[in-house]
N, C-alpha and C. Protein backbone atom coordinates (compact mmCIF):
# COMPACT_ATOMS: atom_id res chain seq x y z
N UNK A 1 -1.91 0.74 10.86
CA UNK A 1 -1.63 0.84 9.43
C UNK A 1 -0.51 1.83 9.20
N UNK A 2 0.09 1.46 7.97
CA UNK A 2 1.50 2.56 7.61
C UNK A 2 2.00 3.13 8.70
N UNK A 3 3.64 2.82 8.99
CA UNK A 3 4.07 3.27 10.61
C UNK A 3 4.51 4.17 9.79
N UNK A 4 5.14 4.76 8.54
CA UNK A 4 5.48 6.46 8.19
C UNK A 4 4.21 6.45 7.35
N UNK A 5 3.34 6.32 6.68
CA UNK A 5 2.49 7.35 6.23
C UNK A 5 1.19 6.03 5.76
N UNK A 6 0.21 6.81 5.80
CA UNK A 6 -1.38 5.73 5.62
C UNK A 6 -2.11 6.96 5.02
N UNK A 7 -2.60 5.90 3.81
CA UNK A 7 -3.21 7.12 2.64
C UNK A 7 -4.40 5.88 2.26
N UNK A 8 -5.37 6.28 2.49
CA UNK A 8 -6.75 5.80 1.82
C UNK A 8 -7.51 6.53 1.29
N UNK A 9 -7.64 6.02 -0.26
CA UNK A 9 -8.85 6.90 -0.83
C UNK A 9 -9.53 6.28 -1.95
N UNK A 10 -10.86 6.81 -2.56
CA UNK A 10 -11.84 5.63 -3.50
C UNK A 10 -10.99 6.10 -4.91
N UNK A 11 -10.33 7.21 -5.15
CA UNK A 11 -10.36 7.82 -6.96
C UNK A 11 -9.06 8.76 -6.53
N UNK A 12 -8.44 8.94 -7.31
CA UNK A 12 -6.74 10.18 -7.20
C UNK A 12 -5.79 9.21 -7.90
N UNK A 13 -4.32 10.20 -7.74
CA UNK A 13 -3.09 9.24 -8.38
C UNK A 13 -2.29 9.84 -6.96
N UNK A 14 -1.47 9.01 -6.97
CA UNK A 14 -0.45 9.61 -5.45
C UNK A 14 1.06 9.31 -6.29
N UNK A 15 1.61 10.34 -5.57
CA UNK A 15 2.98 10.84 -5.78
C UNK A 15 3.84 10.97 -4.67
N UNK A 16 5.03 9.65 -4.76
CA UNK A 16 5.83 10.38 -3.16
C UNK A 16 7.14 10.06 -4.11
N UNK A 17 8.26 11.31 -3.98
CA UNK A 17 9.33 11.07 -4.76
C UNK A 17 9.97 12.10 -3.10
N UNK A 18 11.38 11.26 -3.64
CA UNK A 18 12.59 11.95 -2.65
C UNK A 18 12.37 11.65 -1.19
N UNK A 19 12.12 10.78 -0.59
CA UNK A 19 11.33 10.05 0.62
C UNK A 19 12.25 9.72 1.34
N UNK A 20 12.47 9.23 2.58
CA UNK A 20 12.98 8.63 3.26
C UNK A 20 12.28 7.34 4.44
N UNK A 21 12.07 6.55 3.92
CA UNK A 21 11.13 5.67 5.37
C UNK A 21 12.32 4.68 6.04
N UNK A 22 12.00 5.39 7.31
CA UNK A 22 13.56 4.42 8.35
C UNK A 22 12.86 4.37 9.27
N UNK A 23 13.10 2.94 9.65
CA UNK A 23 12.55 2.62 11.37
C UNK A 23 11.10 2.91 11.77
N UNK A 24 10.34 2.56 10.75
CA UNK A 24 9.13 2.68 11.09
C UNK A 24 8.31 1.03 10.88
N UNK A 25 7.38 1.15 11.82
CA UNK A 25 6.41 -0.40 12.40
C UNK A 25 5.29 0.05 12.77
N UNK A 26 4.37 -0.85 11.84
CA UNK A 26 3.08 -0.84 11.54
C UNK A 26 2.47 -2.35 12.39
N UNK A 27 3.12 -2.18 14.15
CA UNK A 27 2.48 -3.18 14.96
C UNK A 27 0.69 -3.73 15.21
N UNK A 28 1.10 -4.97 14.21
CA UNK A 28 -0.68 -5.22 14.02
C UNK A 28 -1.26 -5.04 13.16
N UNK A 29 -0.54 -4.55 11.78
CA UNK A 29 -0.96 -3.92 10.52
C UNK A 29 0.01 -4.25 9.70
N UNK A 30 -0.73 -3.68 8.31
CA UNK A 30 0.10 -3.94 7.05
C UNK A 30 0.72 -2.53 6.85
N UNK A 31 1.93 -2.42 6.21
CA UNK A 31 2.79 -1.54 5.60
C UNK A 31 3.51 -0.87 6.62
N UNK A 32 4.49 -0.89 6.73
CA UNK A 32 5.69 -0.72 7.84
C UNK A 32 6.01 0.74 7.60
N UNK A 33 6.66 0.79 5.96
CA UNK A 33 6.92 2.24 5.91
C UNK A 33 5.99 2.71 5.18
N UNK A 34 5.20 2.17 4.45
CA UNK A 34 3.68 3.01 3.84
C UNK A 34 2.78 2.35 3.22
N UNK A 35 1.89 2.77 3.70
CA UNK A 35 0.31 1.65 3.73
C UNK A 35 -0.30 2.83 2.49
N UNK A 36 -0.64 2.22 1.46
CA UNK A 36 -1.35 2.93 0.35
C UNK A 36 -2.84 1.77 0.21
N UNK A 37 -3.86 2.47 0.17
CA UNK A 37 -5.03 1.49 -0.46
C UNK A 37 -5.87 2.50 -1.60
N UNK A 38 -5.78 2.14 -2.44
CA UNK A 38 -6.78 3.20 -3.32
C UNK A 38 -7.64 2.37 -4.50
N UNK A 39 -8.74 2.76 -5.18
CA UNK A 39 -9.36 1.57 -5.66
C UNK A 39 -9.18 2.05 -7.27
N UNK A 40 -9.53 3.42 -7.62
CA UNK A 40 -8.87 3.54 -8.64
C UNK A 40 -7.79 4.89 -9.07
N UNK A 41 -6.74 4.53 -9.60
CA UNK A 41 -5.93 5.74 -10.09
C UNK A 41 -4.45 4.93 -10.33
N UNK A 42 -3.20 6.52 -9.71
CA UNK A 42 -2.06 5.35 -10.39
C UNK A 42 -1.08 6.04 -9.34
N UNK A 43 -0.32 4.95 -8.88
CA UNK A 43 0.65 5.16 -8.37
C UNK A 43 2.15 5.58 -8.31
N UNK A 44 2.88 6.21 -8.25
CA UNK A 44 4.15 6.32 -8.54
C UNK A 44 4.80 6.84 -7.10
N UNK A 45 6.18 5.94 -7.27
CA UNK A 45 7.57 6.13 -6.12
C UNK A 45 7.99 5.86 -6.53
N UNK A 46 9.35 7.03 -6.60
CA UNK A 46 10.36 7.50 -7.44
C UNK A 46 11.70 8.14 -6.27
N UNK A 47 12.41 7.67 -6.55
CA UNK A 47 14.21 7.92 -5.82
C UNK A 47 13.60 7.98 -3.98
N UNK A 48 12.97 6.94 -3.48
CA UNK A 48 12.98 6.42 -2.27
C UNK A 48 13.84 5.87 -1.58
N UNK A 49 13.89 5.44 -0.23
CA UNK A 49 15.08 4.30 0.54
C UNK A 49 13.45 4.42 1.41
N UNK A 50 13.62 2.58 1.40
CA UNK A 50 12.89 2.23 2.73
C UNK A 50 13.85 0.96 3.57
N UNK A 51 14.02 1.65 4.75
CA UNK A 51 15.21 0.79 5.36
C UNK A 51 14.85 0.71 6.97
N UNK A 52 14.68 -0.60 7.33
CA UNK A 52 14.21 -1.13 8.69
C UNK A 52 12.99 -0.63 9.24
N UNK A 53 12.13 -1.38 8.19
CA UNK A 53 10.59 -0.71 8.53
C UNK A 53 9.98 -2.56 8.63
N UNK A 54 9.17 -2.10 9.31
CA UNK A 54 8.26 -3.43 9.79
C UNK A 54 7.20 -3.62 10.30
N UNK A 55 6.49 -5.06 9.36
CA UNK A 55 4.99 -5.03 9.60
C UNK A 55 4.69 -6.23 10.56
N UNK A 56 4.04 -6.22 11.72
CA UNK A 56 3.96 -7.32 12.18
C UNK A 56 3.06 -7.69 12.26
N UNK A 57 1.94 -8.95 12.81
CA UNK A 57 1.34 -9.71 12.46
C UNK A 57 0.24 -8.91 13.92
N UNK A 58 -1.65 -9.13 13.23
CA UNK A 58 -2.39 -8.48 13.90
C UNK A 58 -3.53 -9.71 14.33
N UNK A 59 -4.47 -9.69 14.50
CA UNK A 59 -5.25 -10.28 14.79
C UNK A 59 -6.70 -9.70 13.66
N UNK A 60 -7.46 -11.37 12.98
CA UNK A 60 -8.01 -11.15 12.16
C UNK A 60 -7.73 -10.65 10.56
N UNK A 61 -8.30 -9.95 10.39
CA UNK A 61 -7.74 -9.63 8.70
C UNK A 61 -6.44 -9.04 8.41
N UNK A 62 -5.99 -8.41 9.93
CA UNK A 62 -4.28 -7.14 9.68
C UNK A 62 -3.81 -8.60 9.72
N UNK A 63 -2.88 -8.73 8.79
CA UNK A 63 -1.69 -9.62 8.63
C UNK A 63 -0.36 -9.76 8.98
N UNK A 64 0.06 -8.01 9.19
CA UNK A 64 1.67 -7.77 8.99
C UNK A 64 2.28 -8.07 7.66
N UNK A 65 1.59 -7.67 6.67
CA UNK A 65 2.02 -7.61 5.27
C UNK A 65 2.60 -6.15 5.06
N UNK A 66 3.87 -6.55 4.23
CA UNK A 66 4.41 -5.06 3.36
C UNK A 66 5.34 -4.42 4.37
N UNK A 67 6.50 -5.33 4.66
CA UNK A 67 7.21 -4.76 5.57
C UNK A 67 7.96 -2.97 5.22
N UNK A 68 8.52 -3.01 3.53
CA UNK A 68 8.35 -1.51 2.68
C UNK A 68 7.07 -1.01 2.48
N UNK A 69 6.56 -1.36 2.02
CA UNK A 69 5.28 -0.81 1.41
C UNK A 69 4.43 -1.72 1.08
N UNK A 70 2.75 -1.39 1.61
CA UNK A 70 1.56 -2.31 1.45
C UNK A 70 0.88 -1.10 0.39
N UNK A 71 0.45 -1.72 -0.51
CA UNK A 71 -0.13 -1.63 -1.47
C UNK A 71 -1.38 -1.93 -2.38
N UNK A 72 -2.60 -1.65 -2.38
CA UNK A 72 -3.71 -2.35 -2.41
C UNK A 72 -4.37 -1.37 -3.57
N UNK A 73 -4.16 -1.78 -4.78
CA UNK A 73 -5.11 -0.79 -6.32
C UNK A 73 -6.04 -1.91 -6.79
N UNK A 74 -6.90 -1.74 -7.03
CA UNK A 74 -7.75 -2.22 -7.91
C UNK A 74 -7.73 -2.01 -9.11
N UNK A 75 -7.77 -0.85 -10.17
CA UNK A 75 -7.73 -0.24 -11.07
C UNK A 75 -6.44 0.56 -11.55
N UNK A 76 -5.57 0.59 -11.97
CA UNK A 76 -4.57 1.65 -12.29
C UNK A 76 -3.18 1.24 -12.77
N UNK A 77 -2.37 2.22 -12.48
CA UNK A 77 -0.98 1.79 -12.84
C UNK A 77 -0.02 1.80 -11.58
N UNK A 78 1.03 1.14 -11.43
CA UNK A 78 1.79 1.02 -10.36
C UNK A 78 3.48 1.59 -10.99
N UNK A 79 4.21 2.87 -10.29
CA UNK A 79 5.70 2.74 -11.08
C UNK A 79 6.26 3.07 -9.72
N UNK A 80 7.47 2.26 -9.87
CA UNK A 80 8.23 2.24 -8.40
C UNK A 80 9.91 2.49 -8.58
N UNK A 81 10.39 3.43 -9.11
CA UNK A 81 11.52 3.38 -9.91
C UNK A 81 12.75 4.27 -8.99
N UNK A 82 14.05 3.71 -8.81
CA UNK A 82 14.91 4.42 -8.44
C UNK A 82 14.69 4.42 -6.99
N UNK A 83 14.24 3.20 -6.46
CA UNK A 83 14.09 2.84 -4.84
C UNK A 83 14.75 2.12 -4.37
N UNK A 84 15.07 1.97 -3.02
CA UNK A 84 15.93 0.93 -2.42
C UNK A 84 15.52 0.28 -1.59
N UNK A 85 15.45 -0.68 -1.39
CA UNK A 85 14.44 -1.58 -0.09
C UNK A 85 16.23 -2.27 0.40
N UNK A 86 16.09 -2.09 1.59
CA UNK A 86 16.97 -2.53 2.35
C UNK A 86 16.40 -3.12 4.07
N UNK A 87 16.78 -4.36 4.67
CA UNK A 87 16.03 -4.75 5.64
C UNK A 87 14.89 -4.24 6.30
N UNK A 88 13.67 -4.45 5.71
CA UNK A 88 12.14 -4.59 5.92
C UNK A 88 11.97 -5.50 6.15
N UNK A 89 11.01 -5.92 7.09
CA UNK A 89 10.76 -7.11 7.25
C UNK A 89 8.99 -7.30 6.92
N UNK A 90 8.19 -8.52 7.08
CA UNK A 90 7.00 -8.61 7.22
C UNK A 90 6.43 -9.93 8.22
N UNK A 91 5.74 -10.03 8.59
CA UNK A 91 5.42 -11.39 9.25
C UNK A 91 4.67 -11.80 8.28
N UNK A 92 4.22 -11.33 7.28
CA UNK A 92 3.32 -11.97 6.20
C UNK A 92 3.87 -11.68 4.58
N UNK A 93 3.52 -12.14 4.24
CA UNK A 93 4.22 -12.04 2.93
C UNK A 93 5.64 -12.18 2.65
N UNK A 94 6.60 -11.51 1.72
CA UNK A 94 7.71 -11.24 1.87
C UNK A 94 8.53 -10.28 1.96
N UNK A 95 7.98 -9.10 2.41
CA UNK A 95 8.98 -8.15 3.00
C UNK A 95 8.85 -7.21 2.37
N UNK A 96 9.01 -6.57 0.80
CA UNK A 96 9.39 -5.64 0.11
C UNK A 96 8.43 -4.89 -0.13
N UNK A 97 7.54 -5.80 -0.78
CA UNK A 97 6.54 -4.69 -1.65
C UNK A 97 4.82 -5.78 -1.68
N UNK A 98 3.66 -5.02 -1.31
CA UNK A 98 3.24 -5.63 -2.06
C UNK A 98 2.18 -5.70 -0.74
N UNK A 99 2.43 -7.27 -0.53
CA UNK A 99 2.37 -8.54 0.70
C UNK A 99 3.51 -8.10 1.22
N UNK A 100 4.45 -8.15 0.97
CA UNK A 100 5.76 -8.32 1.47
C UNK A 100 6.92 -7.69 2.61
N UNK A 101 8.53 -7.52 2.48
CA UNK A 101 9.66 -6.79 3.64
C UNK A 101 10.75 -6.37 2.36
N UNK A 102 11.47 -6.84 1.97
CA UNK A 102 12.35 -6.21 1.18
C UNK A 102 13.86 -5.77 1.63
């Protein structure tokens, strides 16, 4: 899970501003440059670059989703502002955000 950073938690808000995620792979897992799962609160990323991060494909439920960022809220708000997704890839989804590579 998350090849630069893996954050799980049930209740909080998370904050990553001024970031850099490069060249990071989440082999067998979701979120390349950052695996977030939280069930309730709110999210924000603010003036990021995620550039050549990658999720590849696992066995069973890991997918290789969220080649930028895997993302999983139940409850809350999501703000993603002043980021750059530049070649991410995913084996699942599409790449950027989400599911996704970007």
């Amino acid at each position: 899970f998350g090849g630069g950073v893996y954050l799980s938690l049930e209740t909080g808000d998370v904050s990553i501003t001024n970031c850099t995620f490069q060249n990071n792979n989440a082999a067998g897992y979701d979120g390349g440059g950052v695996y977030l799962s939280l069930s309730t609160g709110n999210v924000s990323i603010t003036n990021c670059a995620f550039q050549n991060n990658s999720a590849t494909a696992g066995v069973g439920f890991y997918s290789g989703g969220g080649g930028g960022v895997y993302l999983s809220l139940s409850t809350g708000n999501v703000s993603i502002t002043n980021c750059a997704f530049q070649n991410n890839s995913a084996t699942a989804g599409d790449g950027g955000d989400g599911g996704g590579g970007g």
